[in-house]
Protein backbone atom coordinates (compact mmCIF):
# COMPACT_ATOMS: atom_id res chain seq x y z
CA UNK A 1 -25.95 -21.83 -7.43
CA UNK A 2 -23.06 -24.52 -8.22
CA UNK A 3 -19.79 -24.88 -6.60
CA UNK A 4 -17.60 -21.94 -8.34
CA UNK A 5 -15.80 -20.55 -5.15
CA UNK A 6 -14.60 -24.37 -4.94
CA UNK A 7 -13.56 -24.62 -7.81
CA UNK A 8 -11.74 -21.44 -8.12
CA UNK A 9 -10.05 -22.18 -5.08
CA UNK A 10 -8.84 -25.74 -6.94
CA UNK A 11 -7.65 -23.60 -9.52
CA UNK A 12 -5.22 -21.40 -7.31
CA UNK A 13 -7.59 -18.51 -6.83
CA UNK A 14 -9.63 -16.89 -4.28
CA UNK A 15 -12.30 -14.90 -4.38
CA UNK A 16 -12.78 -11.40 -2.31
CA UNK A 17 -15.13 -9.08 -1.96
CA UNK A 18 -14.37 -5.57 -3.35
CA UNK A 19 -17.42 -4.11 -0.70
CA UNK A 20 -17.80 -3.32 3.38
CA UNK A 21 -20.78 -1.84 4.44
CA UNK A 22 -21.51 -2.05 8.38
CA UNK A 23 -24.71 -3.68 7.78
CA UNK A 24 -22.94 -7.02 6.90
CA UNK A 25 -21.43 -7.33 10.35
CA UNK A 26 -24.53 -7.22 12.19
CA UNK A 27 -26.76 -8.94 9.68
CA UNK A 28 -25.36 -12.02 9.41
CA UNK A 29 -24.10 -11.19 5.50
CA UNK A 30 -20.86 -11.20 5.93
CA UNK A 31 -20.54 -14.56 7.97
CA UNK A 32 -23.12 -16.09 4.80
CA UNK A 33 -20.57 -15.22 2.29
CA UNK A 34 -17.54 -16.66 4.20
CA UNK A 35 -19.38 -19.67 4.74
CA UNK A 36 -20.11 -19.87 0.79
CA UNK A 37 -16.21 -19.50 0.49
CA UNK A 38 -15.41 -16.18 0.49
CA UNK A 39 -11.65 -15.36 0.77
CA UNK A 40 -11.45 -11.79 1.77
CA UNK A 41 -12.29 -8.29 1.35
CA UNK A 42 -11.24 -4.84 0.08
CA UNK A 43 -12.37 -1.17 0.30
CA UNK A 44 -11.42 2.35 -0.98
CA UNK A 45 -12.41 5.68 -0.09
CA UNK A 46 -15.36 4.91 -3.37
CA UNK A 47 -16.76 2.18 -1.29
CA UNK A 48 -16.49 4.38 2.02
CA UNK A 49 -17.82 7.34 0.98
CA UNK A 50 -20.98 5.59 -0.37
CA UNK A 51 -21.28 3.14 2.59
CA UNK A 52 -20.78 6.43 5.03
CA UNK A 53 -22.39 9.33 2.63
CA UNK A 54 -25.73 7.24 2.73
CA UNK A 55 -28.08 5.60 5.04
CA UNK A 56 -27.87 6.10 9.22
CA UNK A 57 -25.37 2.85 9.59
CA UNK A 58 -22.69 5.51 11.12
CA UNK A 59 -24.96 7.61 13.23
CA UNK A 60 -24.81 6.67 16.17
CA UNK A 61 -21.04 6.12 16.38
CA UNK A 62 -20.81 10.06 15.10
CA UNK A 63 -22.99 11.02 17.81
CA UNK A 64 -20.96 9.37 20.29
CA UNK A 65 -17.89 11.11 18.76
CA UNK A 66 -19.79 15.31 19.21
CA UNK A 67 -17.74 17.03 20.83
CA UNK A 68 -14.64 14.42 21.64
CA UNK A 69 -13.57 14.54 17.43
CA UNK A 70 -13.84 17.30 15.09
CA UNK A 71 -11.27 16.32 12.57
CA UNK A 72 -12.69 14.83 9.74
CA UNK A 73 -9.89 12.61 8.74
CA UNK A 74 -9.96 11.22 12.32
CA UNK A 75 -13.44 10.92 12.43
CA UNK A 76 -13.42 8.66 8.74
CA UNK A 77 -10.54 6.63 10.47
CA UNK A 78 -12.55 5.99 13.49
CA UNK A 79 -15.61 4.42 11.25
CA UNK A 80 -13.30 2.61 8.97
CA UNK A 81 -11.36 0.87 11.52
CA UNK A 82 -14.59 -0.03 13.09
CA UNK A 83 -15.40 -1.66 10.27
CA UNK A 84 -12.13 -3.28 9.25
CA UNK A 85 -11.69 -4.59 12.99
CA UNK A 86 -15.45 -6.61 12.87
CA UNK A 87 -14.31 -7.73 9.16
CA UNK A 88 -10.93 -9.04 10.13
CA UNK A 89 -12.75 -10.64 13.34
CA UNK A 90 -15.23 -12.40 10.71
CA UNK A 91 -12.11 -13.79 8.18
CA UNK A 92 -9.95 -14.56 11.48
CA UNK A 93 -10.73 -18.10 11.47
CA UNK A 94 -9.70 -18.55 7.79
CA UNK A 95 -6.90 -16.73 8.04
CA UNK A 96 -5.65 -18.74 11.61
CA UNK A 97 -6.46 -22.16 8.98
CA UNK A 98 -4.51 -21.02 6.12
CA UNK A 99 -1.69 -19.84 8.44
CA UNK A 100 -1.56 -16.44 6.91
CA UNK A 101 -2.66 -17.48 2.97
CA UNK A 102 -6.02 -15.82 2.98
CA UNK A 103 -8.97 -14.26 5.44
CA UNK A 104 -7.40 -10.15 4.49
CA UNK A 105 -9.11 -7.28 5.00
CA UNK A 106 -7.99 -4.04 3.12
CA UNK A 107 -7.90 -0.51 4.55
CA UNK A 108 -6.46 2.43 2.23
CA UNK A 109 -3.93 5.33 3.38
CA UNK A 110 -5.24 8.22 2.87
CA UNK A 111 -5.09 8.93 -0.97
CA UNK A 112 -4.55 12.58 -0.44
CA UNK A 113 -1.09 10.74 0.30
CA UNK A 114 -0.10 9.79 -3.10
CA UNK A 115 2.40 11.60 -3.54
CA UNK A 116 4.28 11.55 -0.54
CA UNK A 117 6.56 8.66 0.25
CA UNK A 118 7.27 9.67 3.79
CA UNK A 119 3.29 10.66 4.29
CA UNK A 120 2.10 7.20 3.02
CA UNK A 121 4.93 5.12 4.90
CA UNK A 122 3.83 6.80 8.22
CA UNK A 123 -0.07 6.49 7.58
CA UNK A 124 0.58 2.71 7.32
CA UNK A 125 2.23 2.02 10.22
CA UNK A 126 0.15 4.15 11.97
CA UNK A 127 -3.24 2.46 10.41
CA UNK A 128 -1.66 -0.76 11.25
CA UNK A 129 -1.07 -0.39 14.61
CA UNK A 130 -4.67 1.11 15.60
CA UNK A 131 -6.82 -1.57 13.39
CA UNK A 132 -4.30 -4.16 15.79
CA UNK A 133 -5.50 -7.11 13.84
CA UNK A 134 -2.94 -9.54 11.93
CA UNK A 135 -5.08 -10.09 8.92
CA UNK A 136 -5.19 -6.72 8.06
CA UNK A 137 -3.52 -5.17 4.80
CA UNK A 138 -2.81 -1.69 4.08
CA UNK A 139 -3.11 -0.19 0.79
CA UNK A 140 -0.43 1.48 -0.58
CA UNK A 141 -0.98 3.22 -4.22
CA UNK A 142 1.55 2.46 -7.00
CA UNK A 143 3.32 5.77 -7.58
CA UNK A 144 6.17 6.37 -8.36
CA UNK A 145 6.66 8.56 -4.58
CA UNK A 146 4.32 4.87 -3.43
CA UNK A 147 7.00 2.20 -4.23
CA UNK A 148 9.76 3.60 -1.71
CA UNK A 149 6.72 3.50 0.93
CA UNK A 150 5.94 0.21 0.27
CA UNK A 151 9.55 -1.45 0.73
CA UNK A 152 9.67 0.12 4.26
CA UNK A 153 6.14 -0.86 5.57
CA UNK A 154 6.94 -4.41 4.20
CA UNK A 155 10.25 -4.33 5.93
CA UNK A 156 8.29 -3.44 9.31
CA UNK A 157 6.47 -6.56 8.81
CA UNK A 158 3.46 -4.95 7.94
CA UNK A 159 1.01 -6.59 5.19
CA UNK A 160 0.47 -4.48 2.17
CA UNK A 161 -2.23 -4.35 -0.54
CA UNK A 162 -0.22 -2.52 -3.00
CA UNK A 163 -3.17 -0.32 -5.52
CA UNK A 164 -3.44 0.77 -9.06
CA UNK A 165 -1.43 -0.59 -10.94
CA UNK A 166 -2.07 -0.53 -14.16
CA UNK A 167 1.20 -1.19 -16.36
CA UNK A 168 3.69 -4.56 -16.68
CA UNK A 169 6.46 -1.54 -15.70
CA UNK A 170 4.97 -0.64 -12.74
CA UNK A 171 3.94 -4.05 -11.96
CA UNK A 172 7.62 -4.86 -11.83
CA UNK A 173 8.52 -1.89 -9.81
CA UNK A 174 5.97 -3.29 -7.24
CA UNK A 175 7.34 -6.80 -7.20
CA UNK A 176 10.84 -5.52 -6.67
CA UNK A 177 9.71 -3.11 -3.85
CA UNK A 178 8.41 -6.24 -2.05
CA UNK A 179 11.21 -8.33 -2.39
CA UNK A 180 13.66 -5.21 -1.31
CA UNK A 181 11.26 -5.13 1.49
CA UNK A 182 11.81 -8.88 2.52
CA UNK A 183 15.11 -8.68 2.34
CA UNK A 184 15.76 -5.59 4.51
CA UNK A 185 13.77 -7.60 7.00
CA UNK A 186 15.53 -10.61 6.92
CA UNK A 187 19.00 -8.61 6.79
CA UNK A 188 17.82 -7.46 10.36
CA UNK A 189 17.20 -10.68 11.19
CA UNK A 190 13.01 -10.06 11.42
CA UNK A 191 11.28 -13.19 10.33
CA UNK A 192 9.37 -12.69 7.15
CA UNK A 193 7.61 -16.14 7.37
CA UNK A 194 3.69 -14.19 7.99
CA UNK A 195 4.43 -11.59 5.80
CA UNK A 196 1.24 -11.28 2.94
CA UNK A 197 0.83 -8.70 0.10
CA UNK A 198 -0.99 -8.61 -3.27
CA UNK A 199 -0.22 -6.35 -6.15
CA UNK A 200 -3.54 -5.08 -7.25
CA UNK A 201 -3.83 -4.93 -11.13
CA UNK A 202 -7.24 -3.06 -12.52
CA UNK A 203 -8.58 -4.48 -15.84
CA UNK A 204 -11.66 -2.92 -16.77
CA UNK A 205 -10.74 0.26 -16.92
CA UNK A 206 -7.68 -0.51 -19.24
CA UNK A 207 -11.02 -1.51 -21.77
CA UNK A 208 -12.45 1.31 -21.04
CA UNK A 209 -9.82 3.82 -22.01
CA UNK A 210 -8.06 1.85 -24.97
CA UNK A 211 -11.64 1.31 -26.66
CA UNK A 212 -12.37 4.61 -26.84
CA UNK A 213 -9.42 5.26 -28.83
CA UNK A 214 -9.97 2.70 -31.38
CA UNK A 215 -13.39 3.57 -31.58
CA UNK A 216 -12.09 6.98 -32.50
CA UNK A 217 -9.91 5.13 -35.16
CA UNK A 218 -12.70 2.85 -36.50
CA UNK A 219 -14.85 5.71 -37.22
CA UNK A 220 -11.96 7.50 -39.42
CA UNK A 221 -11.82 4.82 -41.25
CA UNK A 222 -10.06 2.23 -39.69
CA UNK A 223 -12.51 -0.87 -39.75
CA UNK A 224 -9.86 -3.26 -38.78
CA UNK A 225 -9.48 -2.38 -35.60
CA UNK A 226 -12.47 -3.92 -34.93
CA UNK A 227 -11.10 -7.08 -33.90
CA UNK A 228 -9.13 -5.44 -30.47
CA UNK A 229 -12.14 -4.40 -29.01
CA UNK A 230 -12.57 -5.95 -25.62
CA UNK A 231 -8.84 -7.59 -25.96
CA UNK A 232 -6.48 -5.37 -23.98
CA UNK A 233 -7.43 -5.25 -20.25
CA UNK A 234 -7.02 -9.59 -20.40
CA UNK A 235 -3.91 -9.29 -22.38
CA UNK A 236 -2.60 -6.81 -20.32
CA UNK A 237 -3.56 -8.93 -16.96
CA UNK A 238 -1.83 -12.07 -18.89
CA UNK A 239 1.61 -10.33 -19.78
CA UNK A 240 1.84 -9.33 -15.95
CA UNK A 241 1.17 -12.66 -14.95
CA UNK A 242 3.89 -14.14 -16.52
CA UNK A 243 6.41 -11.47 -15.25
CA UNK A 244 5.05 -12.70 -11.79
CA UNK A 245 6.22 -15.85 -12.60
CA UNK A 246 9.24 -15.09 -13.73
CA UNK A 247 10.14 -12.74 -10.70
CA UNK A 248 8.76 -15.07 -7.63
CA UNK A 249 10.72 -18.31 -9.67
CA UNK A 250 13.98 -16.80 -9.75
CA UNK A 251 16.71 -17.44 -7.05
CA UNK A 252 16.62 -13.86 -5.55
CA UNK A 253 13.18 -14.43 -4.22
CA UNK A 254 13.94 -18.52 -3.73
CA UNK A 255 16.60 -17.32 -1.35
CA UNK A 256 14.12 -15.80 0.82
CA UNK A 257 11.07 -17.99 0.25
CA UNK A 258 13.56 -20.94 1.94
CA UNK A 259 13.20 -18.49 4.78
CA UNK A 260 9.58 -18.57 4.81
CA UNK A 261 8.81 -16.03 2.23
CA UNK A 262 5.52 -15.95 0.37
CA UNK A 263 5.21 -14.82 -3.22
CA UNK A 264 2.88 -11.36 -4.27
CA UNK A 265 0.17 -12.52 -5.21
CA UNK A 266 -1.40 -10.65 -8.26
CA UNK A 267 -5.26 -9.23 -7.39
CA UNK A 268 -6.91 -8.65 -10.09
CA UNK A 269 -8.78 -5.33 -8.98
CA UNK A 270 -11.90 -3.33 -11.18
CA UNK A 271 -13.48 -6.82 -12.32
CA UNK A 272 -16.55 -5.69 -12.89
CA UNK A 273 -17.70 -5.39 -16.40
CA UNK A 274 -18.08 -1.64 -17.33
CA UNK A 275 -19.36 -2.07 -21.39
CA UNK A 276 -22.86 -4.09 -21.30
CA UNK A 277 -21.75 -5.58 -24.72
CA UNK A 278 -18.95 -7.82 -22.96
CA UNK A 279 -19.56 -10.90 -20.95
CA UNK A 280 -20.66 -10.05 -17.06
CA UNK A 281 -17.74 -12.28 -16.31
CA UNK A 282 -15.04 -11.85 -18.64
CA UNK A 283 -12.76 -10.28 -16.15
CA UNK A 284 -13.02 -13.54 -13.92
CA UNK A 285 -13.22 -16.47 -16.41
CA UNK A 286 -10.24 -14.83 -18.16
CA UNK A 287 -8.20 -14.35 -15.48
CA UNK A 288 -8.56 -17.74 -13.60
CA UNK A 289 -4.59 -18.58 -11.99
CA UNK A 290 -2.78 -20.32 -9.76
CA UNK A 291 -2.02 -18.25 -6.43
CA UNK A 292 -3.97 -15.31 -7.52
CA UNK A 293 -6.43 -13.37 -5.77
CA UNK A 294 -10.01 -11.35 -7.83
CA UNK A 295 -11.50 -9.03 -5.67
CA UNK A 296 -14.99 -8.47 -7.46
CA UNK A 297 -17.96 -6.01 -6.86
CA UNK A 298 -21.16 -7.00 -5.06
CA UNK A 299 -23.17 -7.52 -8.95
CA UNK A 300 -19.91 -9.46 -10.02
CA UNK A 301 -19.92 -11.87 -7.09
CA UNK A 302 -23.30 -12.72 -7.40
CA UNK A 303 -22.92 -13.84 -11.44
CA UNK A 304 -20.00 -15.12 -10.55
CA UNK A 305 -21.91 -17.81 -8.14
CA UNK A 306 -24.90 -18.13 -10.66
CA UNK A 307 -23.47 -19.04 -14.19
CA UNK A 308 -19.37 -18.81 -14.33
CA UNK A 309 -17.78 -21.70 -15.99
CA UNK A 310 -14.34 -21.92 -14.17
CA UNK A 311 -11.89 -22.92 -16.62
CA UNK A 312 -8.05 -23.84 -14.57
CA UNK A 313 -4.59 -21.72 -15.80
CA UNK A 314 -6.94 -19.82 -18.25
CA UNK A 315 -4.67 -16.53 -17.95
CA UNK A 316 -2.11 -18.75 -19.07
CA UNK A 317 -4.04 -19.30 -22.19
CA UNK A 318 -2.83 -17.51 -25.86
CA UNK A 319 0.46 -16.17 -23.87
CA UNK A 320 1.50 -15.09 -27.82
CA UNK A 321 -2.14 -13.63 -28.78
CA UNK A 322 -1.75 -11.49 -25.68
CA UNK A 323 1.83 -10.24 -27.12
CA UNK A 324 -0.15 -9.94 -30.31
CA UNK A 325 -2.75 -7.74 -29.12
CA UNK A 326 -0.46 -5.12 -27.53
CA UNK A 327 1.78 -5.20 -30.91
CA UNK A 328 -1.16 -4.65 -32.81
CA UNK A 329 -1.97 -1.46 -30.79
CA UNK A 330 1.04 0.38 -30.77
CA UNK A 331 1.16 -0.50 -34.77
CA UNK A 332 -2.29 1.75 -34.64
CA UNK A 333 -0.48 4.52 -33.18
CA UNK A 334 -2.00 3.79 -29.44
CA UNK A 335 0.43 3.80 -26.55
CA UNK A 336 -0.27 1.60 -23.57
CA UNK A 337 2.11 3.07 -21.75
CA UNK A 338 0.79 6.85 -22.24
CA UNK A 339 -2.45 4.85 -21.34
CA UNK A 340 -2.03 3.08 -17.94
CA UNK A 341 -0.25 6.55 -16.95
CA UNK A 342 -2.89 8.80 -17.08
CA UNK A 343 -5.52 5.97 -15.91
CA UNK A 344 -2.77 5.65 -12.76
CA UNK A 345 -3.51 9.73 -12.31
CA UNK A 346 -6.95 9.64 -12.53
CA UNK A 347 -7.31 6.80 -10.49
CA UNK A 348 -5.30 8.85 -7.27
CA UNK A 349 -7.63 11.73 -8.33
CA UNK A 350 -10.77 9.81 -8.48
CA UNK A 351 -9.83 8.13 -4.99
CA UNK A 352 -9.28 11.43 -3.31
CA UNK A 353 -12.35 13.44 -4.95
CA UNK A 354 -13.89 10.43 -3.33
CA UNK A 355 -12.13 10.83 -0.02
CA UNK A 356 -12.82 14.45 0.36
CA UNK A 357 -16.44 14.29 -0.58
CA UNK A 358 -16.53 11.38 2.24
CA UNK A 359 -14.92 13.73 5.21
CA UNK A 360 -17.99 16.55 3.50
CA UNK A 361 -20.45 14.31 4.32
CA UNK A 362 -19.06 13.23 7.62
CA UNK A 363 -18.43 16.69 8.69
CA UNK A 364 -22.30 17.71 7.54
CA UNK A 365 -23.64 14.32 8.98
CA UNK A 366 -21.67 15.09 12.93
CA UNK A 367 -23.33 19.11 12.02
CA UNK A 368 -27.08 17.58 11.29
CA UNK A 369 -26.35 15.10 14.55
CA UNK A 370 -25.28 17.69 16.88
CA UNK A 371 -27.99 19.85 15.82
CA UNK A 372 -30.54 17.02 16.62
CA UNK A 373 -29.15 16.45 20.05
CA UNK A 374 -29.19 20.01 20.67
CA UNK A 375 -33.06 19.98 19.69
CA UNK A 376 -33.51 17.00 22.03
CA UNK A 377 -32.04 18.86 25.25
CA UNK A 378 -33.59 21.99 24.74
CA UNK A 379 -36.67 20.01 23.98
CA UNK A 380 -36.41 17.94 27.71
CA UNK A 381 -35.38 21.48 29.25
């Protein structure tokens, strides 16, 4: 194991951890990993429904909850702010030393929210106020009905881990929600000085969808097309990166940063390498930039410590080849745009299929407790 969290951190980047499972907190895991220079951590309903679904980690908290909580939805928030409360407790230190730059914890609005801008803006205050920790962020999803959300949570002061994002359009749209947010803030005269948000930008599954399509066009005869393979999620990642630039270097945002402001930060979000015939790292060494944040899997993390060669500013690397790369798929006939909107879709859908199957589980978990603890008292009677 060599010094890569270091390093990255020299580079402008920090690491988080793109997992929470209660089993950290009380193991001693968690505390290991900050120590090793972990940054910070995210979840989604994925991670919570297989963190809740399986294993007893939650039982006894549901059996403390029979007959006091029978909504699902308030029963999941109950466990996750458990959770997100001992996390931010862990990264509290950090965050108190970086005065506000790092030491986040990430807790999702319900994605059965998507689509509803007052819905989502409401959730977030809410889950902000009950988690009552300053490290916290709450994730906001990129829809269209999501943007409008995010500018008033921001403007409440509250941090924001703004989710699936997918396109340089929306990107922007997300940028520009911040900084509207920021600046109905400091119009009321609110500081903005401990304000923190990313803009979470997913990778791999860009790969994933765009290959499939040339591979489609390779087989019908189409050899060429070899050569993009692999190239899009990176390129993708490296145009939006240089529209963050762009957006947090102009005087608009200068104006408020000489208030205290601090930039987005881009997160690069579904690191983990999905096709076994690309690198186990290629959405991390790629993607290496100043005042960015890569929130990898559990797998990715570990590789990450044992073998990644951190190169500095590489996403600023081949700036043209990126522009190249996009050109040369919309000369095959492939939209990226037609792309990174359905992936946007099914990535709401996915969430929520994930979030209801969670709240099934927790409701048939509470059933299977409460019928244990019946068995127990009619057992001592």
């Amino acid at each position: 194991m060599g010094n890569q969290l270091s390093e990255l951190l020299a580079a402008g980047q920090s690491i988080w951890l793109d997992n929470i499972r209660r089993s950290m907190f009380a193991s001693g895991e968690l505390h290991r990993l900050i120590g090793l220079g972990l940054r910070g951590m995210t979840s989604n309903p994925t991670i919570f429904e297989k963190a809740i679904g399986s294993g007893n980690d939650y039982d006894a908290q549901l059996a403390s909850l029979i007959g006091t909580e029978h909504d699902p939805n308030r029963l999941f928030e109950a466990l996750a702010i458990d959770d997100i409360r001992h996390a931010c407790d862990e990264f509290r230190d950090l965050f108190e030393s970086t005065h506000g730059g790092d030491g986040f914890v990430s807790l999702e609005v319900s994605p059965l929210l998507a689509s509803d801008t007052r819905g989502t803006a409401d959730a977030a205050k809410r889950l902000w106020k009950m988690v009552d920790r300053p490290n916290v962020m709450i994730k906001i999803p990129a829809t269209p009905e999501g943007i409008p959300a995010i500018t008033e949570t921001i403007a409440a002061g509250i941090n924001v881990n703004v989710t699936l994002i997918f396109s340089v359009e929306t990107y922007e749209a997300v940028a520009g929600a911040y900084v509207a947010g920021l600046e109905q803030r400091a119009a009321a005269g609110e500081p903005i000085d401990r304000i923190a948000s990313v803009a979470s930008v997913f990778v791999s599954r860009i790969d994933t969808a765009v290959d499939k399509l040339l591979e489609e066009k390779i087989a019908s005869g189409h050899p060429e097309l070899s050569s993009l393979l692999g190239k899009t999620g990176v390129a993708n990642m490296k145009l939006i990166y240089s529209h963050y630039e762009k957006i947090f270097e102009d005087e608009r945002f200068a104006a408020l940063a000489r208030r205290g402001a601090h930039a987005q930060r881009p997160l690069w979000a579904s690191t983990g390498t999905k096709n076994p015939a690309y690198s186990d790292l290629i959405y991390v060494a790629s993607l290496v930039g100043k005042n960015t944040v890569n929130t990898v899997p559990p797998a990715t993390f570990d590789a990450l410590l044992d073998h990644l060669v951190v190169r500095a500013d590489a996403i600023e690397d081949q700036l043209t080849g990126a522009l190249a790369t996009i050109e040369a798929l919309a000369q095959a006939g492939i939209s990226l745009a037609d792309v990174t909107a359905k992936l946007q879709v099914e990535g709401v859908k996915s969430f929520a299929d994930s979030y209801n199957a969670m709240l099934s589980a927790i409701d048939q978990k509470q059933k299977q407790l409460s019928g244990v603890l019946e068995d127990a008292v009619g057992t001592k009677a």
